[in-house]
PDB file of N, CA and C in Angstrom:
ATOM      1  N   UNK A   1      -7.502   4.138  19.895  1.00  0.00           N
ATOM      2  CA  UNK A   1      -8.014   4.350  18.570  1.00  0.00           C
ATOM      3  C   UNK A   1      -6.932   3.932  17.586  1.00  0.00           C
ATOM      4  N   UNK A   2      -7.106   3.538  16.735  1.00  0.00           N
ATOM      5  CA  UNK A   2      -6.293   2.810  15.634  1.00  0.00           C
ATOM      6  C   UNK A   2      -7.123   2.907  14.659  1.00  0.00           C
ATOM      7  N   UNK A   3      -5.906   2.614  13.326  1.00  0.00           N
ATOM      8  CA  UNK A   3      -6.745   2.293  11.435  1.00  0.00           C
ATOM      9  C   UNK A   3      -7.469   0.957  11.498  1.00  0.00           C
ATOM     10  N   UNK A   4      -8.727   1.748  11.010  1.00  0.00           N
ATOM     11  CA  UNK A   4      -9.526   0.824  10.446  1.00  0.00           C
ATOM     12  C   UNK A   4      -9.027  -0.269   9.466  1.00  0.00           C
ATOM     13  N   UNK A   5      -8.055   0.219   8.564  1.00  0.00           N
ATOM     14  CA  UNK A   5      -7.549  -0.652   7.484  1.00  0.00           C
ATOM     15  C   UNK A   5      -6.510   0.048   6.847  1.00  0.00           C
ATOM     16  N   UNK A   6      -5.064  -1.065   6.922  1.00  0.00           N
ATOM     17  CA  UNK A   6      -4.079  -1.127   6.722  1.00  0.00           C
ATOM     18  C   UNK A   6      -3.502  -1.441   5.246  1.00  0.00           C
ATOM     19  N   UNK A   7      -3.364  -1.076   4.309  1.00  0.00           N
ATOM     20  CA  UNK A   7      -3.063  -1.320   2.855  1.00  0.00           C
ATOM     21  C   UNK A   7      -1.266  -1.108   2.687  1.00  0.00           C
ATOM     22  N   UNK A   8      -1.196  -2.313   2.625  1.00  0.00           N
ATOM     23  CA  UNK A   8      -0.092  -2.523   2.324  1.00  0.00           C
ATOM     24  C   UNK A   8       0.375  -2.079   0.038  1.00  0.00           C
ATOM     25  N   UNK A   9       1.445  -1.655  -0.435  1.00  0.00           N
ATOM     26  CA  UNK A   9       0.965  -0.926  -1.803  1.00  0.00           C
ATOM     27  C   UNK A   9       3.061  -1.698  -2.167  1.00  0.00           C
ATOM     28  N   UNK A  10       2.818  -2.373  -3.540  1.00  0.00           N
ATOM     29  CA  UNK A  10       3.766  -2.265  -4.225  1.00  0.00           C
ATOM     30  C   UNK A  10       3.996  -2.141  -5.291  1.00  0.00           C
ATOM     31  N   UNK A  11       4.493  -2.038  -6.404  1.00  0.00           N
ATOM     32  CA  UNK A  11       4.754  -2.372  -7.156  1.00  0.00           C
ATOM     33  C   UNK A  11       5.030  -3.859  -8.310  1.00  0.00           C
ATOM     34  N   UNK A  12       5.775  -4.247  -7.568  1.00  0.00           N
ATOM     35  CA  UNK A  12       6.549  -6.200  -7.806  1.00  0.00           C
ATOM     36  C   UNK A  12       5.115  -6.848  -7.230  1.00  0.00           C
ATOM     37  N   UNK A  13       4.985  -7.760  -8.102  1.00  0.00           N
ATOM     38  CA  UNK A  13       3.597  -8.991  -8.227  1.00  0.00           C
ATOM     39  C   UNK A  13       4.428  -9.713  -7.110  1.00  0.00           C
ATOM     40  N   UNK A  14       5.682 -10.307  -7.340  1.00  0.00           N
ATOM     41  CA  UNK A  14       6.386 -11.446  -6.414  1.00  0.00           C
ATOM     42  C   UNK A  14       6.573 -10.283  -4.468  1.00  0.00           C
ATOM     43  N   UNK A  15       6.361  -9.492  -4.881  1.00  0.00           N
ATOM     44  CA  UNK A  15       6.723  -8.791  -3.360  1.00  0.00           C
ATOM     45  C   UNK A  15       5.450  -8.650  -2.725  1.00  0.00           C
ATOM     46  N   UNK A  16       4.600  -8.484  -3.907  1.00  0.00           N
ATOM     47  CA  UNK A  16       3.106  -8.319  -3.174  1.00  0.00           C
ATOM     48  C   UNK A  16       2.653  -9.790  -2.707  1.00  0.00           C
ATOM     49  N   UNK A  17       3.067 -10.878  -3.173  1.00  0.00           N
ATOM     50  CA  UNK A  17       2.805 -12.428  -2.839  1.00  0.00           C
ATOM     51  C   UNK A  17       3.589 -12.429  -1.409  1.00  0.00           C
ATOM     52  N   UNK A  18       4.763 -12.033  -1.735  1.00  0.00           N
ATOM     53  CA  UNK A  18       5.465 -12.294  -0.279  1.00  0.00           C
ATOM     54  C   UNK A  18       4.538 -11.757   0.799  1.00  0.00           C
ATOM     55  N   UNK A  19       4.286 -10.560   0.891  1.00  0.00           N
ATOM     56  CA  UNK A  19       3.732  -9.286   1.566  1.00  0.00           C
ATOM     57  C   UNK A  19       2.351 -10.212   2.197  1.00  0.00           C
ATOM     58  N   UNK A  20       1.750 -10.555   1.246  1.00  0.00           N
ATOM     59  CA  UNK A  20       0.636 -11.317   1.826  1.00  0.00           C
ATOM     60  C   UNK A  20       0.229 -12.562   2.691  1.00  0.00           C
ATOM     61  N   UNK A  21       1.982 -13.408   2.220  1.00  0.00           N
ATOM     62  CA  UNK A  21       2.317 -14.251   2.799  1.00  0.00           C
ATOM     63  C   UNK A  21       2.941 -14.226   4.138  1.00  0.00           C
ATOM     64  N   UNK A  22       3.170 -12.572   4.659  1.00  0.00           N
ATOM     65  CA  UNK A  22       3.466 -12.299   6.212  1.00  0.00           C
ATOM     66  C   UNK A  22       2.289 -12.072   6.624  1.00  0.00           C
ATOM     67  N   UNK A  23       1.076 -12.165   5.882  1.00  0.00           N
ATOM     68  CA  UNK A  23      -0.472 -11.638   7.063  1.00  0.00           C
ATOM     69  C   UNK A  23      -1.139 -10.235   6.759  1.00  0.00           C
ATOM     70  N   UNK A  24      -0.184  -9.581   5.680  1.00  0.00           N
ATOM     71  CA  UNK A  24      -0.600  -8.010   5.570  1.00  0.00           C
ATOM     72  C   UNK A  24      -2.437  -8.147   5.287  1.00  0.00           C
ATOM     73  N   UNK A  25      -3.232  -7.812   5.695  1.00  0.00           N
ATOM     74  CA  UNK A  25      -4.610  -7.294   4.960  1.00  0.00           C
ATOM     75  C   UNK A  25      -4.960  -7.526   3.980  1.00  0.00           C
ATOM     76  N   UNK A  26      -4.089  -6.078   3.367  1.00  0.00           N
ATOM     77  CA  UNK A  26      -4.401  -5.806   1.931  1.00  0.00           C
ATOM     78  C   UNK A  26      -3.000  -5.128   1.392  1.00  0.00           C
ATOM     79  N   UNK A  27      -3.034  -6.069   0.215  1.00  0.00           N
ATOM     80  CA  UNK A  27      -1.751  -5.476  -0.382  1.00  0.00           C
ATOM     81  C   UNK A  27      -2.339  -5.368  -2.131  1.00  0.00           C
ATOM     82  N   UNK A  28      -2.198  -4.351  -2.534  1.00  0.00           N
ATOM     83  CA  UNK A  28      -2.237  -3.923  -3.756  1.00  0.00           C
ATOM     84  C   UNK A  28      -1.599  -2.764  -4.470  1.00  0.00           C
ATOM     85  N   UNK A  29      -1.547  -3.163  -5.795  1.00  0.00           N
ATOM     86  CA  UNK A  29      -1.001  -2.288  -7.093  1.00  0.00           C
ATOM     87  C   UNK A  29      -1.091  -0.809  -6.486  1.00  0.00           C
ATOM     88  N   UNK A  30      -0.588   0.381  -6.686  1.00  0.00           N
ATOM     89  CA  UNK A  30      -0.763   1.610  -6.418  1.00  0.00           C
ATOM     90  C   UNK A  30      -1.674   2.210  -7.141  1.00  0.00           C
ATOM     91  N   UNK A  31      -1.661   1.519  -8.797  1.00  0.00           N
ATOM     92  CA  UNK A  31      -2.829   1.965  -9.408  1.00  0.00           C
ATOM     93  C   UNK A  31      -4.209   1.839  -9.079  1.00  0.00           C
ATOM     94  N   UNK A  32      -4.873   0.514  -8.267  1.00  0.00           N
ATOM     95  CA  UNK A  32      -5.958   0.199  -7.557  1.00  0.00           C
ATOM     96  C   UNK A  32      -5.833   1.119  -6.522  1.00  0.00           C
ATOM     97  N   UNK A  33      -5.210   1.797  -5.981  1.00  0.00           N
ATOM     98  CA  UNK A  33      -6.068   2.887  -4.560  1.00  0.00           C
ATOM     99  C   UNK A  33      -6.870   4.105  -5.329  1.00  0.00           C
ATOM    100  N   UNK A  34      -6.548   4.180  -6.502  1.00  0.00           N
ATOM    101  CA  UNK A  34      -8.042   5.417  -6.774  1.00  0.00           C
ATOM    102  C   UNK A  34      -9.100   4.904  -6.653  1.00  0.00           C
ATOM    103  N   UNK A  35      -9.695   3.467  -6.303  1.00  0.00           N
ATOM    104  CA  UNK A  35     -10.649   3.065  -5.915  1.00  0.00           C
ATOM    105  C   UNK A  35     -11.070   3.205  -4.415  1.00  0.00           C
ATOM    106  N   UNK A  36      -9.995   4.025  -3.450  1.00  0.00           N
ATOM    107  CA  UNK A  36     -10.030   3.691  -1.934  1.00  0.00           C
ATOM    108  C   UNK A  36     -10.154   5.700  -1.712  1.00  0.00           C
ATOM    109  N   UNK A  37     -10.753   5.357  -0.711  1.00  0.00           N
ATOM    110  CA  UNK A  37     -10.672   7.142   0.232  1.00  0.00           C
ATOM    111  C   UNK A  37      -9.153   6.636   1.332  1.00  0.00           C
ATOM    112  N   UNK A  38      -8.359   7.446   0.955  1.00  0.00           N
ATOM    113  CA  UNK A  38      -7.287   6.883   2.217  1.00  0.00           C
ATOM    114  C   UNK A  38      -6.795   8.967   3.194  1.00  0.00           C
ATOM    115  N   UNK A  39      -6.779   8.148   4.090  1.00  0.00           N
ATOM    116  CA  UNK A  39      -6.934   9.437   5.438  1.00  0.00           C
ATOM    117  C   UNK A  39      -6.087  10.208   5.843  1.00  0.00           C
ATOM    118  N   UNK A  40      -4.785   8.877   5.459  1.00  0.00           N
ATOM    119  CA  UNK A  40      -2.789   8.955   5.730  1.00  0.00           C
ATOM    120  C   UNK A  40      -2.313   8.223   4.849  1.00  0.00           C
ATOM    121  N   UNK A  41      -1.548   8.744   4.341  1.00  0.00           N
ATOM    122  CA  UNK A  41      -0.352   7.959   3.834  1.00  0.00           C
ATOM    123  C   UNK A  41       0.832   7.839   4.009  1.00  0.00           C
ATOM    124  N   UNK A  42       2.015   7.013   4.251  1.00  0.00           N
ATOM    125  CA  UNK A  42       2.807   6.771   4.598  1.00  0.00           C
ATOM    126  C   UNK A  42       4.086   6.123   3.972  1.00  0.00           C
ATOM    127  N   UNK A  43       5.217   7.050   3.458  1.00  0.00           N
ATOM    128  CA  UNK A  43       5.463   7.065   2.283  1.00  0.00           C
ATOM    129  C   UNK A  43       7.107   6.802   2.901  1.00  0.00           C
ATOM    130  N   UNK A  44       7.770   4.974   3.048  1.00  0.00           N
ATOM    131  CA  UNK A  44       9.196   5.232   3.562  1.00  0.00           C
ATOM    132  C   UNK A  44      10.139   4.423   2.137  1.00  0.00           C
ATOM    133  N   UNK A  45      10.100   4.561   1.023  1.00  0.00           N
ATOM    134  CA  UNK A  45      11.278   4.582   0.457  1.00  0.00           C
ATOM    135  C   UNK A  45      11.974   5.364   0.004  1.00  0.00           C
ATOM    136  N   UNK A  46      11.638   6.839   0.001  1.00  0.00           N
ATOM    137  CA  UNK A  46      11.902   8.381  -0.071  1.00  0.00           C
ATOM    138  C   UNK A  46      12.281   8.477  -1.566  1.00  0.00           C
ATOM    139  N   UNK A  47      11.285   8.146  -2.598  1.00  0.00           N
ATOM    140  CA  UNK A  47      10.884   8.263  -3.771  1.00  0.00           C
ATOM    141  C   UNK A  47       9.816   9.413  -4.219  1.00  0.00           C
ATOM    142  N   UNK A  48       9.912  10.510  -4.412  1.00  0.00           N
ATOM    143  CA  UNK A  48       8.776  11.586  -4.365  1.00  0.00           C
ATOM    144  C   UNK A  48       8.214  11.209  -5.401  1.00  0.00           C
ATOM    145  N   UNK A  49       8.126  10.779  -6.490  1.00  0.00           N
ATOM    146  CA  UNK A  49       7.099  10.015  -7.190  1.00  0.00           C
ATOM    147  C   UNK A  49       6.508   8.805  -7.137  1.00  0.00           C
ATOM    148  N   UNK A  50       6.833   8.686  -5.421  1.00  0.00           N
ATOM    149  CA  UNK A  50       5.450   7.456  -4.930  1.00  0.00           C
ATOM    150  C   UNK A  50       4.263   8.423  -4.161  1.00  0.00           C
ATOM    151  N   UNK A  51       4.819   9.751  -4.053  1.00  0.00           N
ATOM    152  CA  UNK A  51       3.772  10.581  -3.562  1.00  0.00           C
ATOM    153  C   UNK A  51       3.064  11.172  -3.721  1.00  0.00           C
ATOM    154  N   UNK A  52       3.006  11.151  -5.242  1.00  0.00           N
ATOM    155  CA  UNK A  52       2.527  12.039  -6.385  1.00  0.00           C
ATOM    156  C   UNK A  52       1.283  11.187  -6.978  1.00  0.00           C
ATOM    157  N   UNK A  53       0.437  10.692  -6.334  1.00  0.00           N
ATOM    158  CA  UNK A  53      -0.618   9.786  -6.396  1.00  0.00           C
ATOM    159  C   UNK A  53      -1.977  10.688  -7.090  1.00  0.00           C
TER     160      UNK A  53
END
């Protein structure tokens, strides 16, 4: 069993180009996931106001 769908989330326009340019899915703005139901999140630059969504 595995995720259905993998969302890759940044900030930087040029990091999200890169990001996409390794194959990620989906990579978008953090502000676009209030459009998504998400199940887990997974939070590694240890910024507590990336968690505060």
């Amino acid at each position: 069993m595995g995720a259905a769908r993998v969302i890759g989330m940044d900030i930087n326009e040029e990091r999200m180009e890169w990001e996409r340019s390794l194959g990620f899915g989906e990579v978008m703005h953090p502000d676009e996931l209030a459009q998504h139901q998400v199940h887990l999140g997974y939070e590694c630059v240890g910024a507590a106001a990336a968690l505060q969504i």
